[in-house]
C-alpha atoms as a PDB file:
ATOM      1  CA  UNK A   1      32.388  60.238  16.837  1.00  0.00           C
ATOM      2  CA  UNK A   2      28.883  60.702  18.337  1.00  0.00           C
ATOM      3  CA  UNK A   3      27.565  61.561  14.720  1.00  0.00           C
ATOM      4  CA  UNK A   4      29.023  58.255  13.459  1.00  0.00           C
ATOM      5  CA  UNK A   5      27.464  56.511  16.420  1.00  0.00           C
ATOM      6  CA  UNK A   6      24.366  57.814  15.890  1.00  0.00           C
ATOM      7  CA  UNK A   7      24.089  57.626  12.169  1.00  0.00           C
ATOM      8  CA  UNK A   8      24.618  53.501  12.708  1.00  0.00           C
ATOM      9  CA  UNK A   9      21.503  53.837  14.919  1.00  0.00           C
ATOM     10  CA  UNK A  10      19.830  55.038  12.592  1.00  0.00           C
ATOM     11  CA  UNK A  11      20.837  53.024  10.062  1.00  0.00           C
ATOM     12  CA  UNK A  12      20.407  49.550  12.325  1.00  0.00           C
ATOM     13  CA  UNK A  13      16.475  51.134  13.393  1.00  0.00           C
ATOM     14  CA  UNK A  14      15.986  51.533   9.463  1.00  0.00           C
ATOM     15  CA  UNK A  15      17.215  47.766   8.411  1.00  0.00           C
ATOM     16  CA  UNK A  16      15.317  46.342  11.507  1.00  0.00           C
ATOM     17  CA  UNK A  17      11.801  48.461  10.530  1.00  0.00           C
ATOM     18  CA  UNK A  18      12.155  47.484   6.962  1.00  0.00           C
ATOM     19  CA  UNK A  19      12.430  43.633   7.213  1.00  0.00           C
ATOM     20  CA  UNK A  20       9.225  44.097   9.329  1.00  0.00           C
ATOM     21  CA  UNK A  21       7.427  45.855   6.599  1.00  0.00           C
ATOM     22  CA  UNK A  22       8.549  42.985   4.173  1.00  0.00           C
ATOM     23  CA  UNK A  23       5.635  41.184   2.633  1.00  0.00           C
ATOM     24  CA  UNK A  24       5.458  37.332   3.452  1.00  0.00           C
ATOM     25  CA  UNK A  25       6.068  35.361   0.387  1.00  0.00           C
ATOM     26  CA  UNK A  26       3.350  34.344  -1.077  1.00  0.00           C
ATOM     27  CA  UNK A  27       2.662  30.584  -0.815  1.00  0.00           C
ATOM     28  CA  UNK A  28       2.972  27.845  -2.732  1.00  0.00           C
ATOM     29  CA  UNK A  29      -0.395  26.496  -4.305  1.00  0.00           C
ATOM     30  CA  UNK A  30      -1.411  23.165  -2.194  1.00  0.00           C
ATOM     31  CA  UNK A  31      -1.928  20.055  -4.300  1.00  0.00           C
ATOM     32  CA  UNK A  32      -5.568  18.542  -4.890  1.00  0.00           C
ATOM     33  CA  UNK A  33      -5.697  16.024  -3.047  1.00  0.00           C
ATOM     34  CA  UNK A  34      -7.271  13.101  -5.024  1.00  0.00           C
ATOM     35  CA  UNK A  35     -11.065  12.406  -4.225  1.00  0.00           C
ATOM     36  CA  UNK A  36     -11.610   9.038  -1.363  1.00  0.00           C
ATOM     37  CA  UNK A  37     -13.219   5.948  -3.094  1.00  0.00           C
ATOM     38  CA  UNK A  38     -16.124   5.038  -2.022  1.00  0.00           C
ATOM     39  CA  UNK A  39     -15.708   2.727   1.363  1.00  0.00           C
ATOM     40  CA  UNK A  40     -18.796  -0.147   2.425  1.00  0.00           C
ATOM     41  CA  UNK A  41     -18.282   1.507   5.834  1.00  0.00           C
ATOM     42  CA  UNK A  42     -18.639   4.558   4.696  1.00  0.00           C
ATOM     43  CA  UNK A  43     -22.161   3.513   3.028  1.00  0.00           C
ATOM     44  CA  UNK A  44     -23.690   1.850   6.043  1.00  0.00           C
ATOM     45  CA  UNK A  45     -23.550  -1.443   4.792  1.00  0.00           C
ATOM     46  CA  UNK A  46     -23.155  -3.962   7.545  1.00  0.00           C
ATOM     47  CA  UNK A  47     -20.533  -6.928   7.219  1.00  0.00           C
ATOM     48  CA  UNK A  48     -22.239 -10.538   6.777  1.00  0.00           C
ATOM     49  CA  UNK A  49     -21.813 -13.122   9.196  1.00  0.00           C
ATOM     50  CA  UNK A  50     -19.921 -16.355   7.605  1.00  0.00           C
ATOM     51  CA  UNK A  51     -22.759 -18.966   7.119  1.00  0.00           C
ATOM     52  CA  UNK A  52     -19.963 -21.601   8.231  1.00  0.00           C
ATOM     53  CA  UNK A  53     -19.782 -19.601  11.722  1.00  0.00           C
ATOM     54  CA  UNK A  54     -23.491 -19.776  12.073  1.00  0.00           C
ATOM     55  CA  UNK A  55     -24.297 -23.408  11.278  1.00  0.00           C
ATOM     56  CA  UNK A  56     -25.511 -24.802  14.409  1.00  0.00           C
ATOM     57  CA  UNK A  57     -23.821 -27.815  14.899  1.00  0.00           C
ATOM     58  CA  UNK A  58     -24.147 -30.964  17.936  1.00  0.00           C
ATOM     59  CA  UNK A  59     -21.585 -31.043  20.554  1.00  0.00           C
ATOM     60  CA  UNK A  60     -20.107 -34.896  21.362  1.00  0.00           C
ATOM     61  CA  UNK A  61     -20.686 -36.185  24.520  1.00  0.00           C
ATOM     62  CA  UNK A  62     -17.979 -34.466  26.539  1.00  0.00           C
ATOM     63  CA  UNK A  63     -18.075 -30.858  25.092  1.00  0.00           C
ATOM     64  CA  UNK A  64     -22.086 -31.301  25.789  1.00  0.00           C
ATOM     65  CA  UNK A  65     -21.110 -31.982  29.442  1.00  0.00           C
ATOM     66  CA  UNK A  66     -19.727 -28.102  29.631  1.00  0.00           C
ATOM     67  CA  UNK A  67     -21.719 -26.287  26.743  1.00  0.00           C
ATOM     68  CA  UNK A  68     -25.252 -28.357  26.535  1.00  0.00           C
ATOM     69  CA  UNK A  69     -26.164 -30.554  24.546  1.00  0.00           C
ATOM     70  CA  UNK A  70     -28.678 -28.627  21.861  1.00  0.00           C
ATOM     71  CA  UNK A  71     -27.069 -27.932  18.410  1.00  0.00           C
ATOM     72  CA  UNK A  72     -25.298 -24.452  18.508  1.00  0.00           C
ATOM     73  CA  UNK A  73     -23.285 -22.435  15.786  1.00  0.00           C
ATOM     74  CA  UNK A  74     -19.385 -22.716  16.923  1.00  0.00           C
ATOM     75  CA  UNK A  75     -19.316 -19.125  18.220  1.00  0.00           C
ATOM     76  CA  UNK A  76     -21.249 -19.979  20.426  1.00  0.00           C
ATOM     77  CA  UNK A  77     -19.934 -22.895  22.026  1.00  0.00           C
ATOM     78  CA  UNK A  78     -16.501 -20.646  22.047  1.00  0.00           C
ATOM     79  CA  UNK A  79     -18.635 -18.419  24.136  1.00  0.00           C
ATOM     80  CA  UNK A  80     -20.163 -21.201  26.386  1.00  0.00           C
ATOM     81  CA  UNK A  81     -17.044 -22.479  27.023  1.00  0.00           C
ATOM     82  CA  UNK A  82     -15.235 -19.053  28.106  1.00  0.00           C
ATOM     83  CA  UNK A  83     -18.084 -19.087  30.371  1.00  0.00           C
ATOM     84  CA  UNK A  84     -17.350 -22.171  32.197  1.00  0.00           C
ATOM     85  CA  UNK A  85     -13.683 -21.194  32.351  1.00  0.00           C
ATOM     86  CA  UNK A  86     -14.328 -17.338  33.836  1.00  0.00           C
ATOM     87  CA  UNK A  87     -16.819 -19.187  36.341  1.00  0.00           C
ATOM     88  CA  UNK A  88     -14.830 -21.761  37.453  1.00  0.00           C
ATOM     89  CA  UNK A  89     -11.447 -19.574  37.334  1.00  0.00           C
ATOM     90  CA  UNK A  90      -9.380 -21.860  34.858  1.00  0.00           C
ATOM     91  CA  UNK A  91      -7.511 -19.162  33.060  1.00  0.00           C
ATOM     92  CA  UNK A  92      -3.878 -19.402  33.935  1.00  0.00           C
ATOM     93  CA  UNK A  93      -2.960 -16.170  36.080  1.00  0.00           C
ATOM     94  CA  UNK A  94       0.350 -15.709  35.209  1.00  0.00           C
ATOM     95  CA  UNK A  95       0.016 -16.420  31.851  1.00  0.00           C
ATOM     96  CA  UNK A  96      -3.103 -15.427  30.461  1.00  0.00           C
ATOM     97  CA  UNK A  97      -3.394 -17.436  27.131  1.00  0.00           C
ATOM     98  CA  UNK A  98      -3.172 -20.299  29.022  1.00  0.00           C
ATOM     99  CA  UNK A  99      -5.898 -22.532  30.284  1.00  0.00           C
ATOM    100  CA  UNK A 100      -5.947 -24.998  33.210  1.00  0.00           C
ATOM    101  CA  UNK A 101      -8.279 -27.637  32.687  1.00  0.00           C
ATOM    102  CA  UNK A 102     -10.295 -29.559  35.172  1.00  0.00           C
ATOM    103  CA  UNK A 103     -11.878 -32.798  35.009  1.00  0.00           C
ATOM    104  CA  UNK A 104     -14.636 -31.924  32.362  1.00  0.00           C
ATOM    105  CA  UNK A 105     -12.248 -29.897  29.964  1.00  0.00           C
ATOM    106  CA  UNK A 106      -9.401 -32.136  30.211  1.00  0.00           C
ATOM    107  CA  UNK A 107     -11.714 -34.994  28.638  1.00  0.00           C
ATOM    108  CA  UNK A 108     -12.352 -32.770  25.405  1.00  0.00           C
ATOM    109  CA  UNK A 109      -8.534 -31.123  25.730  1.00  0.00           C
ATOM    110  CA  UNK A 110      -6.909 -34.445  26.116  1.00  0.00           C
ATOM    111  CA  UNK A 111      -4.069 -32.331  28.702  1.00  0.00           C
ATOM    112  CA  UNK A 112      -4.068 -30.778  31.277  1.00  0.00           C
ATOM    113  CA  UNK A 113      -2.941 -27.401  29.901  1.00  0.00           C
ATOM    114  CA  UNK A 114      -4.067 -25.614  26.720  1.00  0.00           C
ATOM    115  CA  UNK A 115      -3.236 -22.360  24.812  1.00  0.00           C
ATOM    116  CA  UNK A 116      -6.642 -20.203  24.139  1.00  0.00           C
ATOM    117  CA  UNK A 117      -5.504 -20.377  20.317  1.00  0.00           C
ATOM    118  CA  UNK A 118      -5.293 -23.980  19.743  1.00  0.00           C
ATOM    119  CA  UNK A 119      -8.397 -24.396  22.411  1.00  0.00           C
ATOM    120  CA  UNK A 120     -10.791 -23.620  18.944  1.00  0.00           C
ATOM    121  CA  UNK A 121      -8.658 -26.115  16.896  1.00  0.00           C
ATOM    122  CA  UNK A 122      -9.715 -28.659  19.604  1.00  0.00           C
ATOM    123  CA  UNK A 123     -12.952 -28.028  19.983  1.00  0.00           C
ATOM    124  CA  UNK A 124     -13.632 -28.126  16.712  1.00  0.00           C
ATOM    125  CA  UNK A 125     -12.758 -31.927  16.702  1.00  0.00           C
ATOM    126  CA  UNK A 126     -16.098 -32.092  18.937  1.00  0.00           C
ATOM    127  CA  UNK A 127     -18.178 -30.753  17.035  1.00  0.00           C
ATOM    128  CA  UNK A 128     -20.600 -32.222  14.335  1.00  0.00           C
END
């Protein structure tokens, strides 16, 4: 019985020694991928402003009160008025879309409370 048992040694050292010899199958040819288009990023080309965005337009009376009263393109009074709201800490802190509005804002708002979003649909009504 010792033959047998070594014979199935060798045979188990064999098998093991041959599927480590055992060339990796070859692999399987990678599709082209199709060439990129062209992208205006990708050319350097810078993205223009909308003229509407950049007309300067004249605050009414109360929206002058906060922003000033020279004629300014409408991102800018957005920025003016975030200003005045940062400064004089009107930004709801619990919820922080909302805005609490003082005495000045709550004459262009018309309430006392106002959602950032709908803040530029109001404002908007100021401006000519």
């Amino acid at each position: 019985m010792a033959k047998k048992a070594k014979k199935a040694t060798k045979k188990a050292a064999a098998k093991t020694t041959k599927k480590a010899t055992k060339k990796a199958a070859p692999k399987k040819a990678a599709k082209k991928a199709a060439p990129k288009k062209a992208t205006k990023k990708a050319s350097g080309a810078k993205r223009k402003p909308n003229p509407s965005f950049m007309k300067a337009l004249t605050p009414s009376a109360k929206l002058a009160a906060v922003v000033g009263s020279n004629p300014l393109p409408r991102t800018e009074v957005v920025k003016k008025l975030w200003a005045y709201i940062k400064k004089n800490n009107l930004q709801d802190a619990k919820n922080r879309r909302n805005i609490n509005a003082d005495a000045k804002l709550k004459d262009i708002f018309g309430k006392a409370v106002v959602n950032m979003f709908e803040m530029t649909k109001i404002v908007s009504k100021h401006l000519s």
